[in-house]
N, C-alpha and C. Protein backbone atom coordinates (compact mmCIF):
# COMPACT_ATOMS: atom_id res chain seq x y z
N UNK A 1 0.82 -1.20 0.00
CA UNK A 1 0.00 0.00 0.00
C UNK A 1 0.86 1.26 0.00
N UNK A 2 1.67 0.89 0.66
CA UNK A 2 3.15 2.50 0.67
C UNK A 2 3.74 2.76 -0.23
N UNK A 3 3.67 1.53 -1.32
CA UNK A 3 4.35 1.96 -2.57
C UNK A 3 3.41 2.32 -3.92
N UNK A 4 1.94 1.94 -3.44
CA UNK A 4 1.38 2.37 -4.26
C UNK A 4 0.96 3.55 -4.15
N UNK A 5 1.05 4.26 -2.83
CA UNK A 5 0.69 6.16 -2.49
C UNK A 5 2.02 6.82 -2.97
N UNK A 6 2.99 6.13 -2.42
CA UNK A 6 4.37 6.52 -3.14
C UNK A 6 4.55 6.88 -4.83
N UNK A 7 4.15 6.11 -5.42
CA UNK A 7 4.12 5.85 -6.60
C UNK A 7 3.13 6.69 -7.10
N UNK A 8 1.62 6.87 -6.33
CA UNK A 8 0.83 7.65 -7.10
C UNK A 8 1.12 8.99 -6.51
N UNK A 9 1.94 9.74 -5.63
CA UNK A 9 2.21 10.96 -5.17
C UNK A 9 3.52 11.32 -6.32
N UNK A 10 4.45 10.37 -6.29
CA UNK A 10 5.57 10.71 -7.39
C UNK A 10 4.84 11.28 -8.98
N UNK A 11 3.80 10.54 -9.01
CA UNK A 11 2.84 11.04 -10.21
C UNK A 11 2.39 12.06 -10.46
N UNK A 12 1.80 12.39 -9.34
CA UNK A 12 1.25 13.71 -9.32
C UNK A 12 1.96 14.76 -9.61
N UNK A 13 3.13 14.67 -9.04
CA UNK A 13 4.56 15.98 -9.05
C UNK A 13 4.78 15.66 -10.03
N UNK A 14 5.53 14.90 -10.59
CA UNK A 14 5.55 14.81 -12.04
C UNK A 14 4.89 15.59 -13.27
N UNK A 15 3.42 15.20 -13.12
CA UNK A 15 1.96 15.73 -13.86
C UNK A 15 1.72 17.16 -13.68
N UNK A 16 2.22 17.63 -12.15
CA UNK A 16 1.90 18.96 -11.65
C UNK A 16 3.14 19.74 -12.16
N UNK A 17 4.85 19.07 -12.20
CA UNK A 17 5.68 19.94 -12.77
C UNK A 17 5.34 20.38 -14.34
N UNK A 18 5.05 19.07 -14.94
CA UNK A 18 4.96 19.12 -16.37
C UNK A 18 4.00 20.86 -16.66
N UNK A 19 2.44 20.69 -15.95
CA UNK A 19 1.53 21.17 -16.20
C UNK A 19 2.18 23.19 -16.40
N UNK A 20 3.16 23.27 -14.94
CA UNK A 20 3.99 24.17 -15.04
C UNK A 20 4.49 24.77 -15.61
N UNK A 21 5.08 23.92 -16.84
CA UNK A 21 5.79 24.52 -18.01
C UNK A 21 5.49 24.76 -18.90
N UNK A 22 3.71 24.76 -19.15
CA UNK A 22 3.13 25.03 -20.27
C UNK A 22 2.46 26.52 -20.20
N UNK A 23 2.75 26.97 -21.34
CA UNK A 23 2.41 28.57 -21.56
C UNK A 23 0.95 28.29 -21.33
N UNK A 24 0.58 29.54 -20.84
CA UNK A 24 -0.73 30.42 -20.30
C UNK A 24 -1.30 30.09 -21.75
N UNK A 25 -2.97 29.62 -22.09
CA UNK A 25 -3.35 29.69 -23.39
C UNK A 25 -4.41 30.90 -22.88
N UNK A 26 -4.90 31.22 -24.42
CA UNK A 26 -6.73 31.89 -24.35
C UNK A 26 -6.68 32.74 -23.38
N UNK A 27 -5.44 33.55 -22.91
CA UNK A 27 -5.75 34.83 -21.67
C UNK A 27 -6.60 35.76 -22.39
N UNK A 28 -7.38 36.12 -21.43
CA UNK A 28 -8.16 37.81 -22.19
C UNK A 28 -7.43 39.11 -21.92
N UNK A 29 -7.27 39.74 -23.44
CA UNK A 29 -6.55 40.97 -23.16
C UNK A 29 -7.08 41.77 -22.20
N UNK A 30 -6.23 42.33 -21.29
CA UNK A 30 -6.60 43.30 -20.32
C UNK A 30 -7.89 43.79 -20.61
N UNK A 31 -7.53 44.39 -21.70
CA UNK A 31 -9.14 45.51 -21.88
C UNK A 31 -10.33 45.36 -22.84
N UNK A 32 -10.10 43.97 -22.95
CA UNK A 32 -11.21 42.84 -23.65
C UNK A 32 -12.13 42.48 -22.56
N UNK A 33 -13.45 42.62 -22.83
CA UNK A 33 -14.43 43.00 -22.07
C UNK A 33 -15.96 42.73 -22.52
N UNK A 34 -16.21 41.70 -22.56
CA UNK A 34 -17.62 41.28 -23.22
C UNK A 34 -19.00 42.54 -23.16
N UNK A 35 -18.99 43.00 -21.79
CA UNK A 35 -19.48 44.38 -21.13
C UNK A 35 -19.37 45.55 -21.81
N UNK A 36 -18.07 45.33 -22.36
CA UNK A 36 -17.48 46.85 -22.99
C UNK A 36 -17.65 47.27 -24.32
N UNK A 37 -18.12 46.01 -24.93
CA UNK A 37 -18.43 45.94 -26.07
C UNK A 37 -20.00 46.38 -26.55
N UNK A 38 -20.03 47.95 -27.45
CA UNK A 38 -21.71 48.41 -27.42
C UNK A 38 -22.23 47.16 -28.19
N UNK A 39 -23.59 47.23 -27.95
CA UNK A 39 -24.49 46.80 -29.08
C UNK A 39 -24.63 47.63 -30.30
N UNK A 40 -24.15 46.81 -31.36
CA UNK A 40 -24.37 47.17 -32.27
C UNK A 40 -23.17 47.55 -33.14
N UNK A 41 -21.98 47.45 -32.47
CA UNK A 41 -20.69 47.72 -32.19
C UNK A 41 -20.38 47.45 -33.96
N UNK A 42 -19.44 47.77 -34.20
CA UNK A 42 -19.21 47.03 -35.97
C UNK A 42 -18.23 45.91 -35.90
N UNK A 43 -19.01 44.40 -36.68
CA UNK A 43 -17.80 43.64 -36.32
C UNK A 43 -17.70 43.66 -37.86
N UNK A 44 -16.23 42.60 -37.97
CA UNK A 44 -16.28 42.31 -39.85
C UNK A 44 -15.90 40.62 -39.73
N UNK A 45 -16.48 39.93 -40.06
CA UNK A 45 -15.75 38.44 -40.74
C UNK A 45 -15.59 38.55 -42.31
N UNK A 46 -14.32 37.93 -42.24
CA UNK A 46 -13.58 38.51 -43.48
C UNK A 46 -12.86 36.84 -43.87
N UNK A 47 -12.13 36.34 -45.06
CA UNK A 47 -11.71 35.24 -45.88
C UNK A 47 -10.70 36.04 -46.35
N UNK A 48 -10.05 35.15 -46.46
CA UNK A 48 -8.83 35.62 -47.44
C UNK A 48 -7.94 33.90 -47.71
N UNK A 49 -7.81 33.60 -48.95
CA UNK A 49 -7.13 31.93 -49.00
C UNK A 49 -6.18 32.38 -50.33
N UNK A 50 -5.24 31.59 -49.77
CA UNK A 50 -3.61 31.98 -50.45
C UNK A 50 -3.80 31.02 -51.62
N UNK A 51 -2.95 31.90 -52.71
CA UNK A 51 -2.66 31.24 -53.83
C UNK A 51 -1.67 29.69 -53.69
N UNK A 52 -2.03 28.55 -54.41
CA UNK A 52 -1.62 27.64 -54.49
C UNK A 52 0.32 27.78 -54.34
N UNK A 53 0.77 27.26 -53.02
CA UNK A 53 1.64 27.66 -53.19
C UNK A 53 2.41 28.92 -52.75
N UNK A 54 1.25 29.30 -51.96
CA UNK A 54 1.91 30.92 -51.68
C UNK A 54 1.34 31.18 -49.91
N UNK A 55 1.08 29.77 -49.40
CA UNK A 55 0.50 29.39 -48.06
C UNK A 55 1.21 30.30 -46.85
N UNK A 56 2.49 29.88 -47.13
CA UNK A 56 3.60 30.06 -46.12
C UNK A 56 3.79 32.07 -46.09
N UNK A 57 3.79 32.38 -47.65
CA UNK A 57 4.12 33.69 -47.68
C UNK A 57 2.98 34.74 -47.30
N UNK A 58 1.52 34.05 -46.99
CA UNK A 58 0.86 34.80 -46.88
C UNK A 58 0.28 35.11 -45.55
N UNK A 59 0.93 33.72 -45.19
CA UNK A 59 0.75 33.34 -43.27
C UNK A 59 1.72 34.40 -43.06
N UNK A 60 3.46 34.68 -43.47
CA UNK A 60 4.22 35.69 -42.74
C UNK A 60 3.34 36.73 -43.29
N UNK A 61 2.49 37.22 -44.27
CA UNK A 61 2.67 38.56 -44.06
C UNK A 61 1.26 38.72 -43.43
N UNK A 62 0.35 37.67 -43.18
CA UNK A 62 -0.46 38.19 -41.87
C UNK A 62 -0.50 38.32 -40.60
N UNK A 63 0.21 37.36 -39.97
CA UNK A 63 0.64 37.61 -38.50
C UNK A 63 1.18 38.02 -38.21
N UNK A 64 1.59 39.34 -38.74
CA UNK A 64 2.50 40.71 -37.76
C UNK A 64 0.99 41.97 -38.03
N UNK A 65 -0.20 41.56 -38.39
CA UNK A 65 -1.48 41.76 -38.04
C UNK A 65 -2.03 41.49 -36.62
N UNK A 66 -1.72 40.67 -36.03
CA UNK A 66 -2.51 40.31 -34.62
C UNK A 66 -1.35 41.48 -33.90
N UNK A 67 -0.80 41.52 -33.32
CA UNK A 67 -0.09 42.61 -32.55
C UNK A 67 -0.45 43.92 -32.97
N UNK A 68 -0.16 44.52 -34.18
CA UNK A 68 -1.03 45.55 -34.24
C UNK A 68 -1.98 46.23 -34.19
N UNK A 69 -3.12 45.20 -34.62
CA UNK A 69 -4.57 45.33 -34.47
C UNK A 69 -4.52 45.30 -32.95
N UNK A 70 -3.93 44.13 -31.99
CA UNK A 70 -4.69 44.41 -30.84
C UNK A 70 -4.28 45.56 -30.14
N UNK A 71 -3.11 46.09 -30.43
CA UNK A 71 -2.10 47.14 -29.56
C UNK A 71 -3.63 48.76 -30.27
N UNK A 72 -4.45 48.65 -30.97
CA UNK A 72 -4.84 50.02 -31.60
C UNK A 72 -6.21 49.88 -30.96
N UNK A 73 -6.31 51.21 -29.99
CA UNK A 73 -7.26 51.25 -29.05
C UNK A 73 -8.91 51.45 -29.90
N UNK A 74 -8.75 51.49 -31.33
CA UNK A 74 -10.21 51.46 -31.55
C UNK A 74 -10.70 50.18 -31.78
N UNK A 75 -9.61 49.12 -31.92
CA UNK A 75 -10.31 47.61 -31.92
C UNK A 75 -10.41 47.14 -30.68
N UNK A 76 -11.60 46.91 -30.78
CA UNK A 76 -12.21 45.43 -29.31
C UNK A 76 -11.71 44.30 -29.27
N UNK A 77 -11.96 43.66 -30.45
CA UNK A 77 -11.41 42.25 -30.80
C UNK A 77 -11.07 42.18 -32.16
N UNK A 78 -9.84 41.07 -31.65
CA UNK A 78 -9.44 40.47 -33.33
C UNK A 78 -9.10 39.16 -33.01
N UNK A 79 -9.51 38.37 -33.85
CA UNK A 79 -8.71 37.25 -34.13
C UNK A 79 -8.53 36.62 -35.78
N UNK A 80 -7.14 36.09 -35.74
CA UNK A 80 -6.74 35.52 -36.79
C UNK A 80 -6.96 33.86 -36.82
N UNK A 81 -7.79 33.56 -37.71
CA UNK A 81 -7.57 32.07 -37.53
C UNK A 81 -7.14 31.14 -38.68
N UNK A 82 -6.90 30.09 -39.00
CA UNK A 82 -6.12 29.46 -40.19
C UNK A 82 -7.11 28.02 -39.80
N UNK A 83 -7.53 27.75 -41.10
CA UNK A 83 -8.54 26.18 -41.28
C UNK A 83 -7.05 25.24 -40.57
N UNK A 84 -7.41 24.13 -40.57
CA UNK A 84 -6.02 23.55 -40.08
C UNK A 84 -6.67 22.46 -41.32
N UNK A 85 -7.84 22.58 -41.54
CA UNK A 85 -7.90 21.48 -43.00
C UNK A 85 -7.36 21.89 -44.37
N UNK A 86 -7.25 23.45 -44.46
CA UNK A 86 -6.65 24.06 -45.91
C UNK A 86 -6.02 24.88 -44.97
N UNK A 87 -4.26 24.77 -45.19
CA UNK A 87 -3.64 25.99 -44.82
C UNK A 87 -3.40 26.71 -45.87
N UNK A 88 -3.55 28.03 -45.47
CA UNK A 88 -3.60 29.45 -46.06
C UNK A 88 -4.88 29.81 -46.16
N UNK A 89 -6.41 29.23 -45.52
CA UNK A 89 -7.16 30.21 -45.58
C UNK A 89 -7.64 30.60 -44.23
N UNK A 90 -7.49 31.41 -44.32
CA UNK A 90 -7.58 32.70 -43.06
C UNK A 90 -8.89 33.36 -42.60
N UNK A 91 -9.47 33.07 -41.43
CA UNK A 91 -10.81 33.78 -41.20
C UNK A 91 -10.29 34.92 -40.11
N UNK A 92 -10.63 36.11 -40.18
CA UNK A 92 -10.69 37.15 -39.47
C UNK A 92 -11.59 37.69 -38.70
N UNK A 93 -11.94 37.80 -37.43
CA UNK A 93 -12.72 38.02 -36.86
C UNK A 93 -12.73 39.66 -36.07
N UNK A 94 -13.04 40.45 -36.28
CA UNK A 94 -12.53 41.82 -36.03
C UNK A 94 -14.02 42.62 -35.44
N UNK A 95 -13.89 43.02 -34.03
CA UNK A 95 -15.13 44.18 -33.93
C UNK A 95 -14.33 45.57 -33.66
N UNK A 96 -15.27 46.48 -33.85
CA UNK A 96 -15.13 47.87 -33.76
C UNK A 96 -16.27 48.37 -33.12
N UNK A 97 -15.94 49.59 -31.89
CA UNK A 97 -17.03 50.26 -31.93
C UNK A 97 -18.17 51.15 -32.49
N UNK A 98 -17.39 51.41 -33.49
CA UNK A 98 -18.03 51.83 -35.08
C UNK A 98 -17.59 51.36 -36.02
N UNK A 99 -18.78 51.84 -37.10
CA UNK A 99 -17.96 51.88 -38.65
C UNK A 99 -16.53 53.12 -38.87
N UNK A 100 -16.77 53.81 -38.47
CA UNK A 100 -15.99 55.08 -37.95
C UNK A 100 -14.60 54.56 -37.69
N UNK A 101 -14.71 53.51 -36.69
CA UNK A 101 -13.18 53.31 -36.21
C UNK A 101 -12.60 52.13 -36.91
N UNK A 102 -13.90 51.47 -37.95
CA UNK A 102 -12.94 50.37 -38.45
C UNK A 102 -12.62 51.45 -40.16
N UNK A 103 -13.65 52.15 -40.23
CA UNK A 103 -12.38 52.51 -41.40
C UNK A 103 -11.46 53.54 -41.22
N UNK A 104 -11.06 53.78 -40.35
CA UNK A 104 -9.87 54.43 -39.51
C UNK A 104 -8.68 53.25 -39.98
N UNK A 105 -8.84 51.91 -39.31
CA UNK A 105 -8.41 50.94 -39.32
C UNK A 105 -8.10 50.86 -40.19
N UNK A 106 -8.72 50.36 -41.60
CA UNK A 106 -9.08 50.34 -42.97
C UNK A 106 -7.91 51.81 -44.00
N UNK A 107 -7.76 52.54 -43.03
CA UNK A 107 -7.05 53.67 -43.48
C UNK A 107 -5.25 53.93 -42.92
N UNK A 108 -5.40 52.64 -42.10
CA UNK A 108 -3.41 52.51 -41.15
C UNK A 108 -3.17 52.03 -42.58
N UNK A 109 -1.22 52.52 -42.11
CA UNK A 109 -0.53 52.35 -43.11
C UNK A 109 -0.29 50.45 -42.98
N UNK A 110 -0.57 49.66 -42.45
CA UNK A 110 0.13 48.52 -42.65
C UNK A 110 -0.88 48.07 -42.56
N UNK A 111 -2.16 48.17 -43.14
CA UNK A 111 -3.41 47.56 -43.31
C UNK A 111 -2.98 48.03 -44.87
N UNK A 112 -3.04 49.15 -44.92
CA UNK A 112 -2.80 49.60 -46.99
C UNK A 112 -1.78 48.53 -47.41
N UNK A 113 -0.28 48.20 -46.26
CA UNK A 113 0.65 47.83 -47.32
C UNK A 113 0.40 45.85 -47.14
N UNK A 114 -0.33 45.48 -46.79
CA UNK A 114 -1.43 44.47 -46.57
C UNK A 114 -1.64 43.41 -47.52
N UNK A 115 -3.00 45.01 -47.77
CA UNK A 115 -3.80 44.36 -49.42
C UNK A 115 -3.00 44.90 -50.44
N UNK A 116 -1.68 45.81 -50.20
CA UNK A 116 -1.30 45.78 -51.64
C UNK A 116 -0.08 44.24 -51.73
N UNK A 117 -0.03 43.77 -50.71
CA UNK A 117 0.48 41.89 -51.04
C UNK A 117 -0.48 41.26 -51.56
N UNK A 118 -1.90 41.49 -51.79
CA UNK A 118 -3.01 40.11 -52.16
C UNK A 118 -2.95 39.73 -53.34
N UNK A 119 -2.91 40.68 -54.38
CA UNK A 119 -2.40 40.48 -55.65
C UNK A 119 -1.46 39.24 -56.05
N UNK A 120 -0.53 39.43 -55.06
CA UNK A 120 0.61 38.50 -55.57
C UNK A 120 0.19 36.87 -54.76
N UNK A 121 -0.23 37.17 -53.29
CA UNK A 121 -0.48 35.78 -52.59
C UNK A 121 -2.02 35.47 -52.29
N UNK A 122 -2.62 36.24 -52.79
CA UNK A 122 -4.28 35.56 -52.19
C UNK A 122 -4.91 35.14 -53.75
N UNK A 123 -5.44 34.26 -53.59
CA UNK A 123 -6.53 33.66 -54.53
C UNK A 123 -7.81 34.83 -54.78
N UNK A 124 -8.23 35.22 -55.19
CA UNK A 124 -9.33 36.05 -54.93
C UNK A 124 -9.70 37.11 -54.38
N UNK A 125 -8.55 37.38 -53.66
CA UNK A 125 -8.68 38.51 -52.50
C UNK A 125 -9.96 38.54 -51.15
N UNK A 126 -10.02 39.58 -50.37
CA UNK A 126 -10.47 39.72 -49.02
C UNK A 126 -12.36 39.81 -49.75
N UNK A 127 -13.18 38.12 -48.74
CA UNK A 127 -14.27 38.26 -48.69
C UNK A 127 -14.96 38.92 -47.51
N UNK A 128 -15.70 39.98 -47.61
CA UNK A 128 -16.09 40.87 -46.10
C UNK A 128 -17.21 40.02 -46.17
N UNK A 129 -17.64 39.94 -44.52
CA UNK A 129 -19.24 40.35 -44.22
C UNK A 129 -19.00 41.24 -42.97
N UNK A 130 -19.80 42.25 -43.42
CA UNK A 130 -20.08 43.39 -42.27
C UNK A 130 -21.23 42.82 -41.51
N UNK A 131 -21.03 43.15 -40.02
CA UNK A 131 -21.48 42.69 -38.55
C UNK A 131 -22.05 43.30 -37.76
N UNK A 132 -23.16 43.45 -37.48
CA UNK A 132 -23.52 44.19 -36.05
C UNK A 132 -23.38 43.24 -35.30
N UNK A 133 -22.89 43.87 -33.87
CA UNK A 133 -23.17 42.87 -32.43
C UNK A 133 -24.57 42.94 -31.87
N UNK A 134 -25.23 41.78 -31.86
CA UNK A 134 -26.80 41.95 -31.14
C UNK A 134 -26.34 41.95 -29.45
N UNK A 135 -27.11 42.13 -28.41
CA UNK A 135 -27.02 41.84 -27.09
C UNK A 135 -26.30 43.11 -26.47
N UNK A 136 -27.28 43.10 -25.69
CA UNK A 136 -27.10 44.44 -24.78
C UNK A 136 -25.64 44.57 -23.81
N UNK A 137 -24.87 45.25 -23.61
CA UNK A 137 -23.87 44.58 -22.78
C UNK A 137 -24.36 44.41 -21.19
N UNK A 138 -23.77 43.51 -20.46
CA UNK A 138 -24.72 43.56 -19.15
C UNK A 138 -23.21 44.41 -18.32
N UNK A 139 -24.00 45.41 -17.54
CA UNK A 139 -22.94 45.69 -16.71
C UNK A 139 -22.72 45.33 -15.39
């Protein structure tokens, strides 16, 4: 019996160091705020899928997008996401508290120098759908 508490306590530390060394996932940015977000707020879901072949080049030149977008106080949320069944197509998930502040957004210089890469790496270029947020925020 002493070696089997032994044995299942050595486990645990083990399981509990491991658990330790794994990065923090899914934190919410400081000032990400389900509450904070108006109704009605402007979101955008957006597509964008890389030319055959052009997967890799279109992944670097979108993810130096997530740091900027989140660092610019008129976006609420962003996220970048990648199918893991087709890599290179990209869903964007972006709200704003207006239309106002997303084409502010729409108007930064490294949003312009962006879409002038799609030409060369996107299939088709950027599919929008413009978004209202329904739901009242609760405070």
């Amino acid at each position: 019996m002493q070696t089997l508490v032994r044995n299942s306590l050595a486990a645990l530390l083990i399981a509990a160091a491991a658990l330790a060394t794994l990065p923090a996932v899914a934190q919410e940015a400081p000032r990400v705020h389900y509450r904070e977000i108006p109704e009605g707020a402007y979101s955008v879901v957006a597509q964008v899928r890389a030319k055959p072949g052009k997967e890799d080049m279109l992944r670097a030149a979108t993810l130096p997008l997530i740091d900027l977008l989140r660092s610019d106080p008129k976006n609420l949320v962003y996220f970048l996401q990648e199918d893991r069944a087709k890599p290179g197509h990209f869903i964007f998930y972006e709200v704003f508290a207006s239309q106002a502040n997303f084409d502010a957004h729409n108007a930064m210089p490294y949003v312009k120098d962006w879409f002038a890469k799609l030409p060369e790496l996107a299939d088709g270029g950027v599919e929008v759908m413009r978004m209202a947020v329904l739901g009242k925020p609760k405070k």
